[in-house]
N, C-alpha and C. Protein backbone atom coordinates (compact mmCIF):
# COMPACT_ATOMS: atom_id res chain seq x y z
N UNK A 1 16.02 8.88 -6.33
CA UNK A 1 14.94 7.94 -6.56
C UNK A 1 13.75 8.34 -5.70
N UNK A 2 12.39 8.46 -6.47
CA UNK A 2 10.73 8.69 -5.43
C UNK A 2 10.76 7.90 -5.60
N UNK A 3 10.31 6.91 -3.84
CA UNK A 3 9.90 6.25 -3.72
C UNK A 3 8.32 5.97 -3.56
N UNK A 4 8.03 7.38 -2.92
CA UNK A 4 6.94 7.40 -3.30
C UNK A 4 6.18 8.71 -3.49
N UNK A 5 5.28 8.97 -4.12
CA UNK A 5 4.43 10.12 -4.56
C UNK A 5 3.45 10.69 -3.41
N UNK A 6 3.71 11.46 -2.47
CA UNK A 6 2.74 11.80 -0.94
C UNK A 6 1.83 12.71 -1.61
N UNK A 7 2.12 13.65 -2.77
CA UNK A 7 1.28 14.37 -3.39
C UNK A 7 0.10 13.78 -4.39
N UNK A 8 -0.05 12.81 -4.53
CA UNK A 8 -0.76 11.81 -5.54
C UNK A 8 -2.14 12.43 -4.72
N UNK A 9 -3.07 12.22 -5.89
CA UNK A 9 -4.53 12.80 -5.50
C UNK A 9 -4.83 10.78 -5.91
N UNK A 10 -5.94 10.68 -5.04
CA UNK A 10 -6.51 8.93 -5.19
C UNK A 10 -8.12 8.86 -5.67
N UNK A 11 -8.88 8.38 -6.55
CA UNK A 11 -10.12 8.20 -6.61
C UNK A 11 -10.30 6.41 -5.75
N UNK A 12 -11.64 6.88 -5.44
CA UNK A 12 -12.09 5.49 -4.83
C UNK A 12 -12.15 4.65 -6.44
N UNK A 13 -12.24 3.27 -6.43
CA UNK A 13 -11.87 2.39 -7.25
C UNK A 13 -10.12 2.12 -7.69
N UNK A 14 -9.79 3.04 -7.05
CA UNK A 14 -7.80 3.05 -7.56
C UNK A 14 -6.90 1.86 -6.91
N UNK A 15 -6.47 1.28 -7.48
CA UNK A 15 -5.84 -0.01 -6.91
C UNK A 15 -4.61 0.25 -6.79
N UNK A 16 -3.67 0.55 -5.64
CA UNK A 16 -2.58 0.92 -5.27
C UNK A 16 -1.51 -0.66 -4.41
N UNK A 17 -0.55 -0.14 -4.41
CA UNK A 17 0.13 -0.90 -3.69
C UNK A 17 0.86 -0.57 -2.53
N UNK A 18 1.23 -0.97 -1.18
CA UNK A 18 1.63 -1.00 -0.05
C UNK A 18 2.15 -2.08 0.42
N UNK A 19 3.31 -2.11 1.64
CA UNK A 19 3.81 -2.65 2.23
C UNK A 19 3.13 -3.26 3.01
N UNK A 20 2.88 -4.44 3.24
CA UNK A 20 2.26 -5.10 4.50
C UNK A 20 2.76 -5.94 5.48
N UNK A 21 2.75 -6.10 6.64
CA UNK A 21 3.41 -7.12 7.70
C UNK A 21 2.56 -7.67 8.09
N UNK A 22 2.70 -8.84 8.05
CA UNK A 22 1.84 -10.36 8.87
C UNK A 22 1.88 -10.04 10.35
N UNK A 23 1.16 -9.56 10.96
CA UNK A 23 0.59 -9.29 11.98
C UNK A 23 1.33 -10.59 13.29
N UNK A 24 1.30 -12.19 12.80
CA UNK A 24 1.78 -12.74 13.22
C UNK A 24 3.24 -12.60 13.35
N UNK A 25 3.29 -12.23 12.07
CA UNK A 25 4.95 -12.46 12.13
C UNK A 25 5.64 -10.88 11.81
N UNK A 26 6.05 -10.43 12.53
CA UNK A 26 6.55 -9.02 12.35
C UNK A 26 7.84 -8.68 11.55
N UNK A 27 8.23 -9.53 11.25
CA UNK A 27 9.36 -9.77 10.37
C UNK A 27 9.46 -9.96 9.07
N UNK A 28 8.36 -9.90 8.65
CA UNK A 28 8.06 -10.42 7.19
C UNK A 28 6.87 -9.14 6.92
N UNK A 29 7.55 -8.61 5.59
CA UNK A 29 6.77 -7.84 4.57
C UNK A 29 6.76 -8.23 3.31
N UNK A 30 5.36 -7.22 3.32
CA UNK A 30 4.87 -8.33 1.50
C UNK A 30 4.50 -6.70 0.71
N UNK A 31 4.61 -6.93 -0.50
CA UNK A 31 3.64 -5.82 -1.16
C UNK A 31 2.46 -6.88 -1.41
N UNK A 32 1.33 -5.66 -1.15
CA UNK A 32 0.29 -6.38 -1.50
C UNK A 32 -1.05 -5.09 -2.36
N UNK A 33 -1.83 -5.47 -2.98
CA UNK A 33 -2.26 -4.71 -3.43
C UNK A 33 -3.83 -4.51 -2.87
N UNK A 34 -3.83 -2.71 -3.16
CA UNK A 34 -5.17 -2.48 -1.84
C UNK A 34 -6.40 -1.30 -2.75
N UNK A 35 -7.77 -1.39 -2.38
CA UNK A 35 -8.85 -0.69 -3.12
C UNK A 35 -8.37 0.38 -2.59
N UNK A 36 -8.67 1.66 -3.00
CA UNK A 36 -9.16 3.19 -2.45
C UNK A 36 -10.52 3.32 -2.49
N UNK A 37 -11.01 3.50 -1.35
CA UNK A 37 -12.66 3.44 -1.33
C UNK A 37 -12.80 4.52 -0.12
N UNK A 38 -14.36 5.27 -0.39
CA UNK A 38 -14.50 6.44 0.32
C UNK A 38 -14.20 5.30 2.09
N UNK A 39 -13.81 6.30 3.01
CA UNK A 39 -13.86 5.58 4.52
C UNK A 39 -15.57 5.83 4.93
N UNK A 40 -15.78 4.40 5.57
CA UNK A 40 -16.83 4.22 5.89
C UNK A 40 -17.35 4.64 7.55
N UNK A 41 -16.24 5.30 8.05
CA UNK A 41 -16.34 5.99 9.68
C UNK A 41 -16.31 7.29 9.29
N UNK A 42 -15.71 7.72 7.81
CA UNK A 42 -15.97 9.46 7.83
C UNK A 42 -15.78 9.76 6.20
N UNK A 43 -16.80 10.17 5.77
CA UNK A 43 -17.92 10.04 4.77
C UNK A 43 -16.71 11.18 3.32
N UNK A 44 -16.12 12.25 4.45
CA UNK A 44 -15.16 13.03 3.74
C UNK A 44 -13.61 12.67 3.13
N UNK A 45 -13.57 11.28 3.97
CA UNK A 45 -12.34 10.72 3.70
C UNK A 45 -11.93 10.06 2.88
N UNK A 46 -10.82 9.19 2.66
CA UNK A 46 -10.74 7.54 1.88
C UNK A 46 -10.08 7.10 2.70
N UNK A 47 -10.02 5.59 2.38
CA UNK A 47 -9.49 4.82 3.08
C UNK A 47 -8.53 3.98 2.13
N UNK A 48 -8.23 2.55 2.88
CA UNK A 48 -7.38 1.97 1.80
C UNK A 48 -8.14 0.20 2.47
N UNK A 49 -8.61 -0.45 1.61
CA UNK A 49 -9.22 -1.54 1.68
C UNK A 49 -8.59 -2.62 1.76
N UNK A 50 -8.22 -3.66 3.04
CA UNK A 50 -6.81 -4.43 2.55
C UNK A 50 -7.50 -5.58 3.66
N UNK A 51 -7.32 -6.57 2.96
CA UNK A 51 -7.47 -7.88 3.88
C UNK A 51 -8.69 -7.74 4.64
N UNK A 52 -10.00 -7.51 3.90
CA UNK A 52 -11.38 -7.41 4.63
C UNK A 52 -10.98 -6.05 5.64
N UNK A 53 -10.30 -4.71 5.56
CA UNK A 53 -10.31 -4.43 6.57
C UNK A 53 -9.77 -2.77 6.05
N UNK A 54 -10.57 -1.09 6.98
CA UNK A 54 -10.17 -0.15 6.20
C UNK A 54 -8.97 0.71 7.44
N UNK A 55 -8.39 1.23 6.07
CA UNK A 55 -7.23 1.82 6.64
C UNK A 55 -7.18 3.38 6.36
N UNK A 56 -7.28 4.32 7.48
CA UNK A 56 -7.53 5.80 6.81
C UNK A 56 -6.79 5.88 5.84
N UNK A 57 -6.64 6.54 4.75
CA UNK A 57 -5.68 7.30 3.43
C UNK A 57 -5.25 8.28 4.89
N UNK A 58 -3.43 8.09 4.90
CA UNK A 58 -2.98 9.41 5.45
C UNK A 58 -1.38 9.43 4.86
N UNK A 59 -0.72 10.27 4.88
CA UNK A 59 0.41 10.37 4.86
C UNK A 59 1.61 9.39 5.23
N UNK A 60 1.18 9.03 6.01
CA UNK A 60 2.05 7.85 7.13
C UNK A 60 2.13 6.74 6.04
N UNK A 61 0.93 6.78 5.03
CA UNK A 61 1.57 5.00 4.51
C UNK A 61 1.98 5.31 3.45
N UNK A 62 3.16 4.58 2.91
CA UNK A 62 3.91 4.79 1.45
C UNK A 62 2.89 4.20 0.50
N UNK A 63 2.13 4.70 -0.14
CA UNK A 63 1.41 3.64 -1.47
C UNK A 63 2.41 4.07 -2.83
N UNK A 64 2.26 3.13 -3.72
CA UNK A 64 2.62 2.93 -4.31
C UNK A 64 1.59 2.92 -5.97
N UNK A 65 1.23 3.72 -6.96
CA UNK A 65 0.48 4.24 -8.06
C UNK A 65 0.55 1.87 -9.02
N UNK A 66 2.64 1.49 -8.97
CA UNK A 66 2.45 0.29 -9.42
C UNK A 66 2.48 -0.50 -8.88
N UNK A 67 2.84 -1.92 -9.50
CA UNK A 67 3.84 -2.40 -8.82
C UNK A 67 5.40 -2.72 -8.47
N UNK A 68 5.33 -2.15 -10.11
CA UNK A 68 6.76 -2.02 -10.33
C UNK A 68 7.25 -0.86 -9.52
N UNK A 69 6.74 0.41 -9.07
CA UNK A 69 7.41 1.25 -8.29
C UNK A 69 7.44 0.71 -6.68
N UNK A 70 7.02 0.04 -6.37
CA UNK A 70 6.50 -0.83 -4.85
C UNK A 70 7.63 -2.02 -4.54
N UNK A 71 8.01 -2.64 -5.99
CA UNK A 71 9.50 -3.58 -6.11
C UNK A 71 10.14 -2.87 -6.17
N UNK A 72 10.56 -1.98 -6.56
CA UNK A 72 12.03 -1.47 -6.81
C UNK A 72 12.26 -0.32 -5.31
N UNK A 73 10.72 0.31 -4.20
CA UNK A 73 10.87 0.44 -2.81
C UNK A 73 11.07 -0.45 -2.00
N UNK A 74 10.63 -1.53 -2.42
CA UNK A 74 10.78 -2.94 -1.22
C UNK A 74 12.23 -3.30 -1.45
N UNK A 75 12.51 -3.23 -2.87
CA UNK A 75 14.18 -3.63 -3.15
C UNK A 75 15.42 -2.61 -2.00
N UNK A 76 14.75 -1.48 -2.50
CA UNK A 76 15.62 -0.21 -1.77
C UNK A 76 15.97 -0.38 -0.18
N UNK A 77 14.41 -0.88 0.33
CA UNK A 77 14.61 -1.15 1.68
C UNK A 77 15.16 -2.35 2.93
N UNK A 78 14.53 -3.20 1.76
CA UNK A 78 14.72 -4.94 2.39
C UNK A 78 15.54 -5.59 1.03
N UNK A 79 16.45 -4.82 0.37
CA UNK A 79 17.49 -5.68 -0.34
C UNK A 79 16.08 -6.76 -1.00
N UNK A 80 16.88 -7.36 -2.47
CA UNK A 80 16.17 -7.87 -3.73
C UNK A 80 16.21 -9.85 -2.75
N UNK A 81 14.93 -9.66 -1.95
CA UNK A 81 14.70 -10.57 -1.43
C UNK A 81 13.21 -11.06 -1.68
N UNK A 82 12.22 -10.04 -2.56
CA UNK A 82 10.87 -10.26 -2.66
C UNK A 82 10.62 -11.42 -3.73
N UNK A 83 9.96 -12.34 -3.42
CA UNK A 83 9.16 -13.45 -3.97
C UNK A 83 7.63 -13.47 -4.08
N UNK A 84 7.48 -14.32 -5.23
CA UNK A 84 6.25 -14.26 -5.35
C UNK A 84 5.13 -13.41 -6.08
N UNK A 85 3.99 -13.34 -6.17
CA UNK A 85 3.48 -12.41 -7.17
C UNK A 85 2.80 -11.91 -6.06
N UNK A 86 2.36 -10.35 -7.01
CA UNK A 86 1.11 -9.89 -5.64
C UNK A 86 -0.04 -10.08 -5.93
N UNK A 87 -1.13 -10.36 -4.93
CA UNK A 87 -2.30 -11.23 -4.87
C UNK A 87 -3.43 -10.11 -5.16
């Protein structure tokens, strides 16, 4: 099973999905869905647009092309415990 695609090329406007943790609560992950937009600290980059806030595009984060491929990684990892729709 890919969970996820590290080779994926991204245009800015691409709406991807990722894992997110409540900052408050470190225990709790959500998929949530995030812009690809050029990074606004370095003009050559992208970023990933999530909660008013940018995140370099690097290797380190699993995105996800659906959402259906993002449920069935969240399933893989944290067992079929996800609720809710993504926002």
């Amino acid at each position: 099973m890919e969970l996820h695609n590290e080779n994926q090329t991204y245009q800015p406007g691409d709406i991807v999905y990722v894992f997110y943790r409540n900052p408050h609560t470190q225990d709790v992950a959500n998929i949530q869905a995030a812009a690809v937009v050029k990074n606004p600290e370095n003009s050559a980059g992208m970023a990933l647009f999530l909660y008013e806030s940018y995140y370099p595009l690097s290797s380190d984060i699993a995105i996800y092309a659906t959402e259906e491929e993002a449920r069935q990684a969240y399933n893989y990892y944290y067992g079929n415990f996800f609720i809710g729709d993504v926002e």
